[in-house]
PDB file of N, CA and C in Angstrom:
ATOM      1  N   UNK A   1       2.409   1.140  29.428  1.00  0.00           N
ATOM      2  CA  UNK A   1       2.402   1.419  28.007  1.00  0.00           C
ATOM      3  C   UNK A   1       2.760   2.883  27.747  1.00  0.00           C
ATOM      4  N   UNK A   2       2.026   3.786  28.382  1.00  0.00           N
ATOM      5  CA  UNK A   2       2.392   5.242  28.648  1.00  0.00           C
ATOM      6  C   UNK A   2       4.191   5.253  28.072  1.00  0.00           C
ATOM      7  N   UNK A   3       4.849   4.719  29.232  1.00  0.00           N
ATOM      8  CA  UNK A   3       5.972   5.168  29.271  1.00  0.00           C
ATOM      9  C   UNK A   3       6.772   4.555  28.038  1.00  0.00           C
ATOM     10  N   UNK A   4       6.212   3.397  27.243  1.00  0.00           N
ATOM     11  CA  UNK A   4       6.883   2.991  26.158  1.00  0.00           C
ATOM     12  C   UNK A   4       6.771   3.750  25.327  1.00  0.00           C
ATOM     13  N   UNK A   5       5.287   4.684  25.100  1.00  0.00           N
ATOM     14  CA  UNK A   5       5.138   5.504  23.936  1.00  0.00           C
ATOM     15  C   UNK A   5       6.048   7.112  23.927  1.00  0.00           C
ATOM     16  N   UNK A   6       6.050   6.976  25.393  1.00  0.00           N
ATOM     17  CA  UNK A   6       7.133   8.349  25.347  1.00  0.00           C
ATOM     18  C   UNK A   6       8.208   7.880  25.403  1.00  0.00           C
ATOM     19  N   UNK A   7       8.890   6.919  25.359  1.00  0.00           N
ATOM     20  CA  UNK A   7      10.128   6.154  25.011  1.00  0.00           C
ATOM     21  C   UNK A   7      10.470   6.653  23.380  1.00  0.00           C
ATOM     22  N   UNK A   8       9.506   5.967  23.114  1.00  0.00           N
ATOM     23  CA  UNK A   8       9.450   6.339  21.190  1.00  0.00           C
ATOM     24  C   UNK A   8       9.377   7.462  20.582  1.00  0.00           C
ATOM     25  N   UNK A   9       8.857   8.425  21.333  1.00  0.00           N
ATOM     26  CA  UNK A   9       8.341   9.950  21.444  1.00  0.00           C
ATOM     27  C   UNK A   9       9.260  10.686  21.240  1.00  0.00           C
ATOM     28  N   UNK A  10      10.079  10.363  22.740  1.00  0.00           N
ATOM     29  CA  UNK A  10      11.523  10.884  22.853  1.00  0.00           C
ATOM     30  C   UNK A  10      12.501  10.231  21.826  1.00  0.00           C
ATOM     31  N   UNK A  11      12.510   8.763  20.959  1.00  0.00           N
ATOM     32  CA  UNK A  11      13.349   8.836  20.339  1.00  0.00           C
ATOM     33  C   UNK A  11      13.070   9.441  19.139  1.00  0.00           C
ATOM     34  N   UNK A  12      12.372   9.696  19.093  1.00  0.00           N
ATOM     35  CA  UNK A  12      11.479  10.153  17.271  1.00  0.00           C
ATOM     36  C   UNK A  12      11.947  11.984  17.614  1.00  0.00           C
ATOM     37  N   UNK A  13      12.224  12.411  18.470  1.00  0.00           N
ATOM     38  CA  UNK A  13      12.285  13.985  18.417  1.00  0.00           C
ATOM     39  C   UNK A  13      13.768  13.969  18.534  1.00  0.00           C
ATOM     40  N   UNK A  14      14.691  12.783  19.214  1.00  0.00           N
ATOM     41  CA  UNK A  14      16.410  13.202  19.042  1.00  0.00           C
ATOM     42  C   UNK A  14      16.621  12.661  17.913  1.00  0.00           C
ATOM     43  N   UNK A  15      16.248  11.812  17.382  1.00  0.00           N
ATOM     44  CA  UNK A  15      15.934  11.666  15.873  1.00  0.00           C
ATOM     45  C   UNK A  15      15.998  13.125  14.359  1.00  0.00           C
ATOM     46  N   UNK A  16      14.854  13.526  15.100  1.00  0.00           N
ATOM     47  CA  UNK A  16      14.586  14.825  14.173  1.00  0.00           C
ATOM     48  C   UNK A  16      15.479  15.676  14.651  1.00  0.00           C
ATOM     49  N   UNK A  17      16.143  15.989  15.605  1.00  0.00           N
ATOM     50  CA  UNK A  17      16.613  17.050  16.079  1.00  0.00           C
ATOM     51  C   UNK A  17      18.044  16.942  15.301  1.00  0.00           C
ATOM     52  N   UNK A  18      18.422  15.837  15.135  1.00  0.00           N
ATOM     53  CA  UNK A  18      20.277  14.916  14.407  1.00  0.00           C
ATOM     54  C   UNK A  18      20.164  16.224  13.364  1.00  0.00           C
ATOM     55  N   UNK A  19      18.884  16.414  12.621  1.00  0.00           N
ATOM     56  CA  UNK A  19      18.575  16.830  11.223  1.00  0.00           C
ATOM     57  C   UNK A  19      18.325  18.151  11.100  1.00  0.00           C
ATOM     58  N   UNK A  20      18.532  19.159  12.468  1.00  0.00           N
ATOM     59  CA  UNK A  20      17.990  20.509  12.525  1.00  0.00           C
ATOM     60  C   UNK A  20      18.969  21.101  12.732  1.00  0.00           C
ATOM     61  N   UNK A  21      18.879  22.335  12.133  1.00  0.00           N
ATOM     62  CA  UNK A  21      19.856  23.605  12.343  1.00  0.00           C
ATOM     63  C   UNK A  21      19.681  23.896  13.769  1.00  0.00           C
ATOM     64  N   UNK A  22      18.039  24.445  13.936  1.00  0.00           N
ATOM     65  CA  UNK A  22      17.261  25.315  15.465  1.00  0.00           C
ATOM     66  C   UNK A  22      17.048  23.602  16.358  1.00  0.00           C
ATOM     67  N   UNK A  23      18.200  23.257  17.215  1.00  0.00           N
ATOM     68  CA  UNK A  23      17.549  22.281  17.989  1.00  0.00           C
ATOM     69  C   UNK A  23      16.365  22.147  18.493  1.00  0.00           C
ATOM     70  N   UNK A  24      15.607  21.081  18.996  1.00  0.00           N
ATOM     71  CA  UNK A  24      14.475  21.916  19.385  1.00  0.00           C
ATOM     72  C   UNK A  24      14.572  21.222  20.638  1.00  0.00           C
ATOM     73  N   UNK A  25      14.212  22.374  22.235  1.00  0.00           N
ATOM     74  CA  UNK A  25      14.158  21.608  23.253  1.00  0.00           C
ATOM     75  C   UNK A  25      13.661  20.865  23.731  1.00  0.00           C
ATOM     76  N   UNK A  26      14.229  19.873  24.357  1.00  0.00           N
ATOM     77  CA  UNK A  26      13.597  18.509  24.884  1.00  0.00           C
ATOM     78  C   UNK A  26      13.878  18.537  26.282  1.00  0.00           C
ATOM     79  N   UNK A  27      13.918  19.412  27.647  1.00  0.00           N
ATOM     80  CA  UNK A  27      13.758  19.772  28.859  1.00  0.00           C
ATOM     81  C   UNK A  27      12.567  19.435  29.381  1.00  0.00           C
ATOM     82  N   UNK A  28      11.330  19.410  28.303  1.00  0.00           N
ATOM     83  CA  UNK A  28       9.681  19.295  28.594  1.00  0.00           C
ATOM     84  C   UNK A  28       9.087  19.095  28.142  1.00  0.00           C
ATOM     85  N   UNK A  29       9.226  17.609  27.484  1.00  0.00           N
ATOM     86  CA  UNK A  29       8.621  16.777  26.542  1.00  0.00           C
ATOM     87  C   UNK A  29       7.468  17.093  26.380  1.00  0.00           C
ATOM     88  N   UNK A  30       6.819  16.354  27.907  1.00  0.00           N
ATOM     89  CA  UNK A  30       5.202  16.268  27.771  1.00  0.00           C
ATOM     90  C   UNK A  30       4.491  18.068  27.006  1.00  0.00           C
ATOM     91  N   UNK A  31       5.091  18.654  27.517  1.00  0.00           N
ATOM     92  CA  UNK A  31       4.321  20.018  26.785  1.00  0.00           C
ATOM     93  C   UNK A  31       4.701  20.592  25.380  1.00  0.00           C
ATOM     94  N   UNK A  32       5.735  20.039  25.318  1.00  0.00           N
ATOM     95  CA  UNK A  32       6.009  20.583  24.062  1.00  0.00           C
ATOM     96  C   UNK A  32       4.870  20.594  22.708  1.00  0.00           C
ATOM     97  N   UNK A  33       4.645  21.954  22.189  1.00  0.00           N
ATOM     98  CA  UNK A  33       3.659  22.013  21.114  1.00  0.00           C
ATOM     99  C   UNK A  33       4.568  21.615  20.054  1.00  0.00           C
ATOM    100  N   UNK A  34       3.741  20.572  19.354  1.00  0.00           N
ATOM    101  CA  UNK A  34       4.040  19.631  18.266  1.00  0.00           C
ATOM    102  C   UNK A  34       4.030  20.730  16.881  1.00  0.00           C
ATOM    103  N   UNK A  35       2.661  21.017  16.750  1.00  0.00           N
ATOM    104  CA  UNK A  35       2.285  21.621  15.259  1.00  0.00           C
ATOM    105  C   UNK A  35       1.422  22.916  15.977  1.00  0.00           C
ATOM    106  N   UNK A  36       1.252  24.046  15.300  1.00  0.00           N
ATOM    107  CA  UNK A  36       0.051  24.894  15.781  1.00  0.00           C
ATOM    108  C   UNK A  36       0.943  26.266  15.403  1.00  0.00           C
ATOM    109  N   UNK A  37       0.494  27.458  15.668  1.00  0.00           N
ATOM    110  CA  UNK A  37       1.243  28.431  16.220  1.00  0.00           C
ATOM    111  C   UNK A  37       2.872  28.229  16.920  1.00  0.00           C
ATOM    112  N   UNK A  38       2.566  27.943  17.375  1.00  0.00           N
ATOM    113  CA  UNK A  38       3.256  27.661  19.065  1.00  0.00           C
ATOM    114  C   UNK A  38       4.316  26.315  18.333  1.00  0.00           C
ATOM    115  N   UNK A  39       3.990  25.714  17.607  1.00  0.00           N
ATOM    116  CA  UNK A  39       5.063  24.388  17.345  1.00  0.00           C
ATOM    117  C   UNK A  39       5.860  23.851  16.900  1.00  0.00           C
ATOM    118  N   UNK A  40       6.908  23.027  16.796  1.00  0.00           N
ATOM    119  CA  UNK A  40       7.741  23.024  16.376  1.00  0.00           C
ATOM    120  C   UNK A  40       8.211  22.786  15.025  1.00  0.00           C
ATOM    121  N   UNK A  41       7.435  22.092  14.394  1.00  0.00           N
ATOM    122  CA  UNK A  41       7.462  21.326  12.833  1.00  0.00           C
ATOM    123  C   UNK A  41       6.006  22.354  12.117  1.00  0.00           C
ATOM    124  N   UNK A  42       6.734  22.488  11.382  1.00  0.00           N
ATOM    125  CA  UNK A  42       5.860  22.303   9.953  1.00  0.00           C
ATOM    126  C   UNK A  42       4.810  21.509   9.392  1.00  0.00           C
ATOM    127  N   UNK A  43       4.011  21.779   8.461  1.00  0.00           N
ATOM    128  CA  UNK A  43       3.034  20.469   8.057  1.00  0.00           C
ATOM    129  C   UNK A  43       4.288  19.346   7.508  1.00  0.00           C
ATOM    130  N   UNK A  44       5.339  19.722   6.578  1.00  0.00           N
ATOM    131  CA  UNK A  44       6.444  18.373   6.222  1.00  0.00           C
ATOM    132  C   UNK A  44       6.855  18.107   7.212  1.00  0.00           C
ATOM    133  N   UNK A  45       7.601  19.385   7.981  1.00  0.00           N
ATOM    134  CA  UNK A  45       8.035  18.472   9.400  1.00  0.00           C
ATOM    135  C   UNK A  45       7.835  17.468  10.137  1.00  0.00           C
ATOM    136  N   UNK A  46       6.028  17.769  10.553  1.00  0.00           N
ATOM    137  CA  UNK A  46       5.290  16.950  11.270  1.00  0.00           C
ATOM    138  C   UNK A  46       5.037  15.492  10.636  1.00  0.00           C
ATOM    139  N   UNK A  47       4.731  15.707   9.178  1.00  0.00           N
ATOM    140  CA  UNK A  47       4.620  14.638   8.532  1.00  0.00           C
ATOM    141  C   UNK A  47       5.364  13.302   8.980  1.00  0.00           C
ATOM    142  N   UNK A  48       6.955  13.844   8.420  1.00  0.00           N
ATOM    143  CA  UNK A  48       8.585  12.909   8.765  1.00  0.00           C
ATOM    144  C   UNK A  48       8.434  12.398  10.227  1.00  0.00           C
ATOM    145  N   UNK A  49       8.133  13.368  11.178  1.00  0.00           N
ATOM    146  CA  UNK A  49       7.746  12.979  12.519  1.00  0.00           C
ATOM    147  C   UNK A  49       6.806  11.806  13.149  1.00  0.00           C
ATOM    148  N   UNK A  50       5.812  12.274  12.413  1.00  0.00           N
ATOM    149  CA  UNK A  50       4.944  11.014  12.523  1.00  0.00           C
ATOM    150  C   UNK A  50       5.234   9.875  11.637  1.00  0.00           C
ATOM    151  N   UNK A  51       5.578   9.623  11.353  1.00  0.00           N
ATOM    152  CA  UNK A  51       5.974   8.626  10.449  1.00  0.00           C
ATOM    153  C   UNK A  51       6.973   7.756  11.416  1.00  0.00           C
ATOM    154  N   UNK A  52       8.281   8.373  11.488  1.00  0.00           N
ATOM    155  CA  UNK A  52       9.258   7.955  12.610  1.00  0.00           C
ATOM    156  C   UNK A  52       8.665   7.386  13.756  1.00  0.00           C
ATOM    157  N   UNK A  53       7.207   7.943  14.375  1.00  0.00           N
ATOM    158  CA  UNK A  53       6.324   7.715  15.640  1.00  0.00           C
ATOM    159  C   UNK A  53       6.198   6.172  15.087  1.00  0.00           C
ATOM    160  N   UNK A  54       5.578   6.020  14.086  1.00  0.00           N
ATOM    161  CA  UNK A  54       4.906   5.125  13.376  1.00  0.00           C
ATOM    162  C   UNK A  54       5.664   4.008  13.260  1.00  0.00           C
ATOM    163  N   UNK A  55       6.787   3.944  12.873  1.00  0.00           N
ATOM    164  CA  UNK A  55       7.663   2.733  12.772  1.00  0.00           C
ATOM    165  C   UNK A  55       8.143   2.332  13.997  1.00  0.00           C
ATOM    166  N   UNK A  56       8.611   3.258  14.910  1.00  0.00           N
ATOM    167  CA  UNK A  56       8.797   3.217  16.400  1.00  0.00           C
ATOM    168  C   UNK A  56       7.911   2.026  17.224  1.00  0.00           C
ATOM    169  N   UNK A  57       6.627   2.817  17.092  1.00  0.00           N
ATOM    170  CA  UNK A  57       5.736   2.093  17.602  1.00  0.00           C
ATOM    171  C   UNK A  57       5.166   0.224  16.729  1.00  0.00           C
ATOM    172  N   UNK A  58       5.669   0.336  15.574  1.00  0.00           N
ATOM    173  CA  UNK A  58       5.448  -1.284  14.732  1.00  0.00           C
ATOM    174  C   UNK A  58       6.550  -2.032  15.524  1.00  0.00           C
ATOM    175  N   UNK A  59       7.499  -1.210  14.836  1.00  0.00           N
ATOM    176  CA  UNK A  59       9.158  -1.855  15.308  1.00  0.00           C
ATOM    177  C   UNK A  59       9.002  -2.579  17.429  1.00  0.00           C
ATOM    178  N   UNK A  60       8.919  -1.272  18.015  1.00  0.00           N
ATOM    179  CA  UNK A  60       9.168  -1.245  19.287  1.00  0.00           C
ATOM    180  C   UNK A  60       8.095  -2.172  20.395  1.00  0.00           C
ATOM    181  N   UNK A  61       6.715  -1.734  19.793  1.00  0.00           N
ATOM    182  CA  UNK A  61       5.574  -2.198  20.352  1.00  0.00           C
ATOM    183  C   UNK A  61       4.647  -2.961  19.775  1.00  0.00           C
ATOM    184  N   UNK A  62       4.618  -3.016  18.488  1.00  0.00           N
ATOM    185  CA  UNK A  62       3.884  -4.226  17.557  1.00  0.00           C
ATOM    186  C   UNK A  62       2.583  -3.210  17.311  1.00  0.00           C
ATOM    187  N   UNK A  63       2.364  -1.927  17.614  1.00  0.00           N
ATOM    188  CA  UNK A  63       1.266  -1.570  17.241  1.00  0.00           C
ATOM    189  C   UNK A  63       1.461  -0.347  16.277  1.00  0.00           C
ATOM    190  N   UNK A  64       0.523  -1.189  15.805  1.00  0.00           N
ATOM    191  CA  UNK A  64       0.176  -0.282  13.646  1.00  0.00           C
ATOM    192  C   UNK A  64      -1.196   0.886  13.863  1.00  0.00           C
ATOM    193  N   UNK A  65      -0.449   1.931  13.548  1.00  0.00           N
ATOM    194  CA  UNK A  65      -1.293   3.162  13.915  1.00  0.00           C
ATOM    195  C   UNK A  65      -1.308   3.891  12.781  1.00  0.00           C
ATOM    196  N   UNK A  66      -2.354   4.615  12.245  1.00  0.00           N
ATOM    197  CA  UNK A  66      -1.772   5.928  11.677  1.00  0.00           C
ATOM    198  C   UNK A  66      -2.365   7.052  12.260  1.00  0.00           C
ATOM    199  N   UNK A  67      -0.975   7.646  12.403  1.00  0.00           N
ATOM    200  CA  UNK A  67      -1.350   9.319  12.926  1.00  0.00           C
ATOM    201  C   UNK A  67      -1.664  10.224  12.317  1.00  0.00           C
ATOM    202  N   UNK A  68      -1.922   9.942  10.913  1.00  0.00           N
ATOM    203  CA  UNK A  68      -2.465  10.592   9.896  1.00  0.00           C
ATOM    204  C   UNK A  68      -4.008  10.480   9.280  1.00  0.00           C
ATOM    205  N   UNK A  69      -4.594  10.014   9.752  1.00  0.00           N
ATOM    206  CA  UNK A  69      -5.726   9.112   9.298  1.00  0.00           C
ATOM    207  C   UNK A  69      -6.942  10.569   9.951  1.00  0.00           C
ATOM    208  N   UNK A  70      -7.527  10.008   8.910  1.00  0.00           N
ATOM    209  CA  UNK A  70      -8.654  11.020   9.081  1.00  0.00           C
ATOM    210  C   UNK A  70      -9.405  11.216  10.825  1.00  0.00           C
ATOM    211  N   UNK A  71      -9.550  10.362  11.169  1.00  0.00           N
ATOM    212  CA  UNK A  71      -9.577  10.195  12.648  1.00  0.00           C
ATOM    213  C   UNK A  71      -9.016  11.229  13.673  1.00  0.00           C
ATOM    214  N   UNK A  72      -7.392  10.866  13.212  1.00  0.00           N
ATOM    215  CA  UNK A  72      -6.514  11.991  13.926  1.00  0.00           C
ATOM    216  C   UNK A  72      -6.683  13.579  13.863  1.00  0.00           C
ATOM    217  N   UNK A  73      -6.681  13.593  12.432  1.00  0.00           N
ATOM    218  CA  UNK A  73      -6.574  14.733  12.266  1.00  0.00           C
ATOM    219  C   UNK A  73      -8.173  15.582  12.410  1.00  0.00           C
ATOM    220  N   UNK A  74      -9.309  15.346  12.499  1.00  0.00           N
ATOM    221  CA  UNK A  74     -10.502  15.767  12.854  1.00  0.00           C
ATOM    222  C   UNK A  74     -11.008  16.093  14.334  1.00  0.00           C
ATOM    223  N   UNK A  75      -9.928  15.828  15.104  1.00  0.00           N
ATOM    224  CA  UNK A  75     -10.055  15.547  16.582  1.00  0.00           C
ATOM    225  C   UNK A  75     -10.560  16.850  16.970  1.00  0.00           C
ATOM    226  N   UNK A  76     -11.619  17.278  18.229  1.00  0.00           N
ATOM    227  CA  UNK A  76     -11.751  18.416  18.478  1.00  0.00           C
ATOM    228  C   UNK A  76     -10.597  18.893  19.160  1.00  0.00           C
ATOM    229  N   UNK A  77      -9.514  18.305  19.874  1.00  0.00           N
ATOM    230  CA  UNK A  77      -8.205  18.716  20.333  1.00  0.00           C
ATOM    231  C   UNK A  77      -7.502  17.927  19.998  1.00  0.00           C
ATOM    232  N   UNK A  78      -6.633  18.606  18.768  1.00  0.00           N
ATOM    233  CA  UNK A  78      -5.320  18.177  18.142  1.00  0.00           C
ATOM    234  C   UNK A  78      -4.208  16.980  18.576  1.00  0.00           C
ATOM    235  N   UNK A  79      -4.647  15.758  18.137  1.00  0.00           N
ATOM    236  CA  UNK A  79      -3.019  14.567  18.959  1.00  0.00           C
ATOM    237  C   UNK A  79      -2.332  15.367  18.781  1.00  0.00           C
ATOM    238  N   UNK A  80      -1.807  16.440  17.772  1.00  0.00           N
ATOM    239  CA  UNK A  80      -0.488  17.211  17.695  1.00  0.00           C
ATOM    240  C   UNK A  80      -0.446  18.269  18.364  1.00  0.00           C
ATOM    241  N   UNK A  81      -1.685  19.177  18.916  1.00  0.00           N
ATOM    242  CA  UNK A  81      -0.845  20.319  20.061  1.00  0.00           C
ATOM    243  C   UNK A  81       0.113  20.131  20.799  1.00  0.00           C
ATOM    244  N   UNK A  82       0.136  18.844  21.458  1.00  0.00           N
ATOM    245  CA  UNK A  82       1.692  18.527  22.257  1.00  0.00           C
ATOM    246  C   UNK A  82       2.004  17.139  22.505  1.00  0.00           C
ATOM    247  N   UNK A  83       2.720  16.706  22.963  1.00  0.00           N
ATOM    248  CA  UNK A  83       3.329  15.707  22.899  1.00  0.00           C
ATOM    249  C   UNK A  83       2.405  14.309  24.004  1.00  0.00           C
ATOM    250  N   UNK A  84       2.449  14.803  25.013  1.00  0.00           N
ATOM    251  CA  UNK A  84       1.194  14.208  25.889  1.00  0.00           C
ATOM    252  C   UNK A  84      -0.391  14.036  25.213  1.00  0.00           C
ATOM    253  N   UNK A  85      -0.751  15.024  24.160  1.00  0.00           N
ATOM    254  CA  UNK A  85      -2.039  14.913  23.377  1.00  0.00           C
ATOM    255  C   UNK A  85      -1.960  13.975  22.603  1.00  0.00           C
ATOM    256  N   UNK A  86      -0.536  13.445  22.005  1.00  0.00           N
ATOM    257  CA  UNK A  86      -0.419  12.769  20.770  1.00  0.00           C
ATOM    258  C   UNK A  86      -0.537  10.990  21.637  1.00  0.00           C
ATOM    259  N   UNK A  87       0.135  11.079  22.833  1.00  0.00           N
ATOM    260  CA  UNK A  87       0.691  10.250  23.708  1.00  0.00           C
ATOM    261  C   UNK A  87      -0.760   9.815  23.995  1.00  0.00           C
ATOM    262  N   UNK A  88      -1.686  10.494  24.158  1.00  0.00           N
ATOM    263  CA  UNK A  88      -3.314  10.350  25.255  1.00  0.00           C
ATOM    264  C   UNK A  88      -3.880  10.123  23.750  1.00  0.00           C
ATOM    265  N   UNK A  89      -3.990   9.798  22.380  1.00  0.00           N
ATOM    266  CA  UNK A  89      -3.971   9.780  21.432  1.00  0.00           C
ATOM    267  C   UNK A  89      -4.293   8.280  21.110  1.00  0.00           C
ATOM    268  N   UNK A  90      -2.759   7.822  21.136  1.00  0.00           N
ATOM    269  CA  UNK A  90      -2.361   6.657  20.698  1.00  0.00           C
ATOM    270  C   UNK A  90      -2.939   5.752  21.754  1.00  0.00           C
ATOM    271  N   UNK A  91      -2.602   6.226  22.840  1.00  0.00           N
ATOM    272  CA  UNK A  91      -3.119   5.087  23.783  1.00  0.00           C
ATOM    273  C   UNK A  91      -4.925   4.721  23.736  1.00  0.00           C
ATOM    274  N   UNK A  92      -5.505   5.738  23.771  1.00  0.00           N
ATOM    275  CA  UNK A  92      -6.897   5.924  23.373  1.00  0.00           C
ATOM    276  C   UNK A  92      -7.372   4.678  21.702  1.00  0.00           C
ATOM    277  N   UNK A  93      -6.437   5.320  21.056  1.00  0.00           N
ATOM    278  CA  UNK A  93      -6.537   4.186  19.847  1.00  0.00           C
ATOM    279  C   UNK A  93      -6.324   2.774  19.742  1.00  0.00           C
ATOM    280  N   UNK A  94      -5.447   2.553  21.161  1.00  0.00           N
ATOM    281  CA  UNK A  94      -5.027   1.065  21.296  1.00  0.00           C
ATOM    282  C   UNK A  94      -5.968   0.632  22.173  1.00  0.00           C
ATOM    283  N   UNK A  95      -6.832   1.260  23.116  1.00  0.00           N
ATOM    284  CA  UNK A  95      -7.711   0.332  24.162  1.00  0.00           C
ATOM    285  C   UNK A  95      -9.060  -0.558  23.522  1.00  0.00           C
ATOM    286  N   UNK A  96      -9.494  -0.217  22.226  1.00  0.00           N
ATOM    287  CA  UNK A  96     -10.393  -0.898  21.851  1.00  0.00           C
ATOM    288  C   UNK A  96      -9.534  -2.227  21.292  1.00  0.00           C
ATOM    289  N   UNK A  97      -8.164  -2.486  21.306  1.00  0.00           N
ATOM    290  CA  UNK A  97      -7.393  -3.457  20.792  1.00  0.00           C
ATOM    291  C   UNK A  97      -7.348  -4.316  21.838  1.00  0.00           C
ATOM    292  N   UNK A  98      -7.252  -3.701  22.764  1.00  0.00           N
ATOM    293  CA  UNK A  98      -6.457  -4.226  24.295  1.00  0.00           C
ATOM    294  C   UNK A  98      -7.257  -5.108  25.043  1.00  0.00           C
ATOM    295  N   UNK A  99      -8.992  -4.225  25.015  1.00  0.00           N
ATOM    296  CA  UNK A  99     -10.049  -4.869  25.333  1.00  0.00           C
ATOM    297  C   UNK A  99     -10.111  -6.377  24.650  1.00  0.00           C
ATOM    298  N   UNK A 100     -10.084  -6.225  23.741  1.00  0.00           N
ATOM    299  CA  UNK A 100     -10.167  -7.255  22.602  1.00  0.00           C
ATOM    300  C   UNK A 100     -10.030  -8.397  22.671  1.00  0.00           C
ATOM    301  N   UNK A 101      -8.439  -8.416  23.343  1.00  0.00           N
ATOM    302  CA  UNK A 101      -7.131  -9.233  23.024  1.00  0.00           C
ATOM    303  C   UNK A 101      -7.362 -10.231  24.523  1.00  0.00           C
TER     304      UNK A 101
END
C-alpha cells in the first residue's frame, strides 16, 4: 500500500509542478518538506495539493480521506512536514479500515 500512496504522492507533486514557475525538486521525495518553514507550498498551495492527494487516492485506491480534517491538522507531528509524514499519515488512517474489512 506504501508504495501506491507514493505512487499518488509523486503524481500529485508532477502535477503541481506542470503549474510552477520555481520547479520544485523531486530527487527526494520521501524528505521533502511539504508546508513549514522549510516547505514548499503555501497554506493555498498545500490546500490544491491535498486535494489532488485526495482524488488520487478515491480515483486510484478507493480510499476517501481528508487531509484536512481536524484530525490532520492537530497532529503533534505535522502529516505535512514531509512527504513520508503525510505517507505514515494516511496509512495510519486506513488501518482501522483494513482491520475491519
Amino acid at each position: 500500500m506504501r508504495d501506491a500512496i507514493f505512487t499518488i504522492l509523486h503524481g500529485a507533486l508532477i502535477e503541481v509542478n506542470a503549474t510552477r514557475k520555481e520547479k520544485i525538486d523531486l530527487s527526494s521525495i520521501d524528505s521533502l518538506a511539504l508546508y513549514g518553514a522549510t516547505g514548499v507550498f503555501d497554506s493555498m498551495q498545500l490546500v490544491s495539493f491535498l486535494a489532488a492527494v485526495e482524488e488520487g487516492l478515491d480515483d486510484e485506491l478507493g480510499i476517501e480521506i481528508s487531509l484536512t480534517s481536524e484530525k490532520a491538522v492537530s497532529q503533534t507531528i505535522s502529516p505535512f512536514s514531509s512527504v513520508s509524514c503525510l505517507m505514515d499519515f494516511i496509512i495510519a488512517e486506513q488501518q482501522p479500515l483494513l482491520a475491519s474489512a
